[in-house]
Protein backbone atom coordinates (compact mmCIF):
# COMPACT_ATOMS: atom_id res chain seq x y z
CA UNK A 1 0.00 0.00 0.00
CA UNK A 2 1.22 3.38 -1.17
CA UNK A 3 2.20 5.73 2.21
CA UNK A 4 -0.50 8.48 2.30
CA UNK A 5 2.43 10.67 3.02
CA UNK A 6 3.81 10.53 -0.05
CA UNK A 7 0.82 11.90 -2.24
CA UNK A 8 0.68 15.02 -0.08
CA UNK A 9 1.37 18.28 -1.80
CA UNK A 10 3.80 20.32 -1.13
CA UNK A 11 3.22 23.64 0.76
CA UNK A 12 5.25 25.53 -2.30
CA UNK A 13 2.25 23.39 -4.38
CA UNK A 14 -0.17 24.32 -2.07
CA UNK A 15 0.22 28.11 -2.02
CA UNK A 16 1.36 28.15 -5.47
CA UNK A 17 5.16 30.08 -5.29
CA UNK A 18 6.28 31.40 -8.41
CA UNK A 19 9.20 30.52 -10.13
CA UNK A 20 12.12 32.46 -8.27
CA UNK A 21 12.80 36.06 -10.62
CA UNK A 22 15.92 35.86 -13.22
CA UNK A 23 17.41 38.53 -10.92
CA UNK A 24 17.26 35.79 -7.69
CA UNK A 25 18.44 33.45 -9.60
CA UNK A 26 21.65 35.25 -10.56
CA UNK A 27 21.96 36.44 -6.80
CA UNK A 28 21.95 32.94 -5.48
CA UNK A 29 24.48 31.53 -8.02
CA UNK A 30 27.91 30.88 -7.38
CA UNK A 31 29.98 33.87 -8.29
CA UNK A 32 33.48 33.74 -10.17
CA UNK A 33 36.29 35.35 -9.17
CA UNK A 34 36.21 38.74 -10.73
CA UNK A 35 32.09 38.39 -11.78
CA UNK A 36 30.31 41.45 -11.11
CA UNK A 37 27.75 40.58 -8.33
CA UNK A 38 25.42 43.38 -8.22
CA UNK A 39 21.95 42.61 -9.94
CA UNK A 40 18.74 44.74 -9.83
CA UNK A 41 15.88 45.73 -11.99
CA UNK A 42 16.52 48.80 -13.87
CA UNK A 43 12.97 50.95 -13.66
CA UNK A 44 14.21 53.10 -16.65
CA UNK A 45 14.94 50.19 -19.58
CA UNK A 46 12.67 47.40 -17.90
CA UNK A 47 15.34 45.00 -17.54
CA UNK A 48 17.38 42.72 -15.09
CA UNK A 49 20.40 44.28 -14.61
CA UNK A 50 24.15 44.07 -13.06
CA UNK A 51 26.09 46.60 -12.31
CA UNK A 52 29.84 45.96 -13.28
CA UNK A 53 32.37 47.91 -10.81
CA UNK A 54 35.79 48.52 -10.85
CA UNK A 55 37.51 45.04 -11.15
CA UNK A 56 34.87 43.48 -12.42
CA UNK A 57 33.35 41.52 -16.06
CA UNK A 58 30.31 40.17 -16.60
CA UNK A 59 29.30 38.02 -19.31
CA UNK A 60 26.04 36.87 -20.46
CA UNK A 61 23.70 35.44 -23.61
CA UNK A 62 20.41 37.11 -23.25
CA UNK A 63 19.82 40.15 -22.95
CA UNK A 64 20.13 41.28 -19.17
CA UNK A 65 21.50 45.07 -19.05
CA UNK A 66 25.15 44.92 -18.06
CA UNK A 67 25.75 48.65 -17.62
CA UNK A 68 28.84 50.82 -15.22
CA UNK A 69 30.14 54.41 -14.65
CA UNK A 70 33.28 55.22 -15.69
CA UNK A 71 35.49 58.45 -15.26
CA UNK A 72 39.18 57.54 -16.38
CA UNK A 73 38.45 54.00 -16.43
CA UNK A 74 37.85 51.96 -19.52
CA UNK A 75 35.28 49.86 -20.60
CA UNK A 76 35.65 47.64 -22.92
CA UNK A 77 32.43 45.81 -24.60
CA UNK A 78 32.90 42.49 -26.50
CA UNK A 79 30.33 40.75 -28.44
CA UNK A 80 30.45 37.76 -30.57
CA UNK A 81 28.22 38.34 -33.53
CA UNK A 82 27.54 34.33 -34.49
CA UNK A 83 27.28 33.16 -31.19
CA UNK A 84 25.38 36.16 -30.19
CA UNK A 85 27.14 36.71 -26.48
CA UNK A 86 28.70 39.85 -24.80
CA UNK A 87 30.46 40.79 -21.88
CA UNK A 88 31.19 44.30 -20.13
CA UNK A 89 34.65 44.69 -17.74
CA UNK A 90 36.15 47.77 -16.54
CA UNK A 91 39.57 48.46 -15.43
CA UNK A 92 41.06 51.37 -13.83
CA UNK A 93 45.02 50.78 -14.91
CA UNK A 94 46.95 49.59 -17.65
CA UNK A 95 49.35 47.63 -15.64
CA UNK A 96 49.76 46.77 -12.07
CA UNK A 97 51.29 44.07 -9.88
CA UNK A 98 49.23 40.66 -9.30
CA UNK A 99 46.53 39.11 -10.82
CA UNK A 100 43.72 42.01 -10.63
CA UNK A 101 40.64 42.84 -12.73
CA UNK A 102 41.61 46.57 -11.95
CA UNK A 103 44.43 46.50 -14.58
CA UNK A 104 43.90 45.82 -18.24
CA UNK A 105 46.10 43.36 -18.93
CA UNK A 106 44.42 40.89 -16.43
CA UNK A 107 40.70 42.32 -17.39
CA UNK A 108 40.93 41.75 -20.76
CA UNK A 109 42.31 38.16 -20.29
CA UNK A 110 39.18 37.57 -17.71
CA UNK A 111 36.95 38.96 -20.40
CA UNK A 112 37.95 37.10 -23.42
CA UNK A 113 38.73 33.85 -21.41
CA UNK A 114 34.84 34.43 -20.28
CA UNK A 115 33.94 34.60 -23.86
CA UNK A 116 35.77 31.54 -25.58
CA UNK A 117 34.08 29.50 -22.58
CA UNK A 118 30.93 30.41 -23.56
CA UNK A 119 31.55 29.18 -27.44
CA UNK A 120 33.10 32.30 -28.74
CA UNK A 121 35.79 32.60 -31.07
CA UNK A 122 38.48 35.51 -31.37
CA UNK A 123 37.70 35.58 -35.56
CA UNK A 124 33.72 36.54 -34.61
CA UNK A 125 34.36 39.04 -31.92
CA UNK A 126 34.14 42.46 -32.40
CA UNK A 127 34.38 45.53 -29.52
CA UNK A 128 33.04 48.90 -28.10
CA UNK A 129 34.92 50.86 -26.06
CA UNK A 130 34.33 53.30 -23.54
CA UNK A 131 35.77 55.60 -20.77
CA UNK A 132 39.16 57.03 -20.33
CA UNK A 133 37.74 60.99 -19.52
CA UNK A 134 40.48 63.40 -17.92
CA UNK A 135 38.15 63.92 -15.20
CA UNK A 136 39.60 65.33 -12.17
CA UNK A 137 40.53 69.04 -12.25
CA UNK A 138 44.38 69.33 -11.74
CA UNK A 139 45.31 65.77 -13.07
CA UNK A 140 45.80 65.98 -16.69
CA UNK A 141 49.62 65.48 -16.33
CA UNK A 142 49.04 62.03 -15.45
CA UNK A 143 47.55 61.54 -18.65
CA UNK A 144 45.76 58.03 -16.74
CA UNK A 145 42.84 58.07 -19.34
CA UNK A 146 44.72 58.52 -21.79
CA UNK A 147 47.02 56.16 -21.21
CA UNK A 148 44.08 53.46 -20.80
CA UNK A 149 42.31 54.39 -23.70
CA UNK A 150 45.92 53.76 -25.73
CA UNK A 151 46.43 50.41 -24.04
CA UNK A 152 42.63 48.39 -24.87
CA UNK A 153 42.80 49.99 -28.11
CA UNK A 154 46.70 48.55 -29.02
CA UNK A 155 45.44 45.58 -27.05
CA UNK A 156 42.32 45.02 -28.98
CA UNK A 157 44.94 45.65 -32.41
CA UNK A 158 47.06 42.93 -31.14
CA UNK A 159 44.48 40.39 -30.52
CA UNK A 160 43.01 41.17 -34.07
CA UNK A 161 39.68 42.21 -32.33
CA UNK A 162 37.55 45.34 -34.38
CA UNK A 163 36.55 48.21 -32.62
CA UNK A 164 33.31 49.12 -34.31
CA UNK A 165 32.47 51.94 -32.16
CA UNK A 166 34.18 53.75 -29.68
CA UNK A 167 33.59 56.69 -26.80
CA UNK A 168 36.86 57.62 -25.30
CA UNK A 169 38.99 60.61 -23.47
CA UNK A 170 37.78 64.37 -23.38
CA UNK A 171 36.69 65.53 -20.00
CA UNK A 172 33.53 63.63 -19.30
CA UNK A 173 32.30 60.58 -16.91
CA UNK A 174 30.25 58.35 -18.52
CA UNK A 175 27.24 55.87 -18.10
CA UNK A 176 27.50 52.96 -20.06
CA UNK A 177 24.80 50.37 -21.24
CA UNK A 178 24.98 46.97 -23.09
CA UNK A 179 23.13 44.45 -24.10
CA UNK A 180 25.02 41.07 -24.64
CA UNK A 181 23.05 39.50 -26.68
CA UNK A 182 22.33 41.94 -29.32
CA UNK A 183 25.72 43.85 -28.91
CA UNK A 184 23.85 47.04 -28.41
CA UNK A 185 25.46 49.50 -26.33
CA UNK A 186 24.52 52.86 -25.25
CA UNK A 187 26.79 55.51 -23.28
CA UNK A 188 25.33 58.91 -21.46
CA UNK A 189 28.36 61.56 -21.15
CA UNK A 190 27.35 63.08 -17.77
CA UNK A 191 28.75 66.13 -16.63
CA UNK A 192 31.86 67.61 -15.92
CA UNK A 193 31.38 68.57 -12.56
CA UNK A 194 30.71 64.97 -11.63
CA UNK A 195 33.93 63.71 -12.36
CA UNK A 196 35.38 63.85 -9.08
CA UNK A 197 32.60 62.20 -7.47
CA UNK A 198 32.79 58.94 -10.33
CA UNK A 199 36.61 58.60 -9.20
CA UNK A 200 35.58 58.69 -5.53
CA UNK A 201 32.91 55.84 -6.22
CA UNK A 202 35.26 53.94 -8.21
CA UNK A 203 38.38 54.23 -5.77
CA UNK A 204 35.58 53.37 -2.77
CA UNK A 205 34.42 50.13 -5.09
CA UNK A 206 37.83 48.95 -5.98
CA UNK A 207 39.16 49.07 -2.49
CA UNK A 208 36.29 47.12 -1.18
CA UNK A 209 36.31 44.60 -3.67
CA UNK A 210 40.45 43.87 -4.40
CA UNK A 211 42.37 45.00 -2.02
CA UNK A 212 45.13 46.20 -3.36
CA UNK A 213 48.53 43.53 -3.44
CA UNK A 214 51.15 44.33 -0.43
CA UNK A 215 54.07 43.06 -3.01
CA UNK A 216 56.00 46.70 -4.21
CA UNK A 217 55.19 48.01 -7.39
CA UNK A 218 51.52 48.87 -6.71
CA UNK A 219 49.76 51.74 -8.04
CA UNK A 220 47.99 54.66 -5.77
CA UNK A 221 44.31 54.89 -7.82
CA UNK A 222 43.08 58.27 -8.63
């Protein structure tokens, strides 16, 4: 005889619980080290969203809005046009000691790594880039946006990887959208004046996220 206990519903079948929300579902799964972490609904575009901070890639095949804020930081946005998926880092330095999403070297290698393990190939990739703004009053000596801007775009040349559209140096921060699965990407110049306070977010992100490495050699952010 069948156990009466074992035909009972559920109490998820009782009151029926929806399906958990594409956003939970991304909260709850395992991250990877690097993986931006921070997903929302966006009110404005109607969309699940993650917000990429300094450090951090995130790569995806639908269409979830990857977006970030950039002042001299790049952005670099890769999409594979036959296998139709995109991902978003951004990077604060060309260079820097240990194995950190905050310099470009290691950020593009997280990226494109990302990529080819979702079924990408190098000859089908093409990129946007964004960023690199001499934002902060004073600093233009340092040339740091201009110097990142120079290194993704020599790095994308190397790797054989098109830039198709591009947003890059002057004076202004900038919000950045994209859509991975469609390639689309959008970028808002905000203003001047807000420069300052992009930096200030980005330095407070990066900290909290990667420390940075004790070895010598590292690199104050600004």
């Amino acid at each position: 005889m069948t156990s009466a206990s074992a035909t009972l519903p559920t109490p998820a079948r009782l009151a029926g619980a929806a399906p958990a929300s594409r956003v939970e579902q991304l909260k709850s799964r395992p991250r990877r080290p690097g993986e931006a972490s921070f997903f929302f609904y966006d009110a404005h575009f109607k969309a699940d969203a993650v917000k990429v901070l300094p450090g951090e890639y995130f790569v995806h095949d639908e269409d979830l809005l990857i977006m970030t804020t950039l002042g001299s930081c790049i952005a670099a946005c890769l999409w594979d046009r036959q296998r139709r998926v995109g991902g978003l880092n951004h990077f604060m330095l060309p260079e820097g000691s240990g194995d950190s999403g905050r310099y470009g070297s290691f950020a593009m290698e997280l990226l494109i790594n990302e990529l080819l393990k979702r079924g990408a190939t190098r000859s089908s990739m093409e990129a946007k880039v964004f960023g690199g703004g001499a934002v902060i009053s004073g600093m233009s000596s340092l040339n740091v946006g201009q110097k990142n801007t120079e290194f993704v775009l020599d790095y994308l040349k190397t790797e054989r990887i098109p830039v198709v559209s591009k947003d890059v140096m002057d004076v202004y921060p900038r919000k950045v959208c994209f859509f991975p699965a469609s390639g689309r990407a959008m970028v808002k110049r905000l203003a001047p004046a807000q420069g300052e306070t992009v930096v200030a977010q980005d330095r407070e992100a990066a900290a909290k996220a990667q420390p940075l490495a004790s070895a010598g050699g590292s690199v104050d952010l600004f």
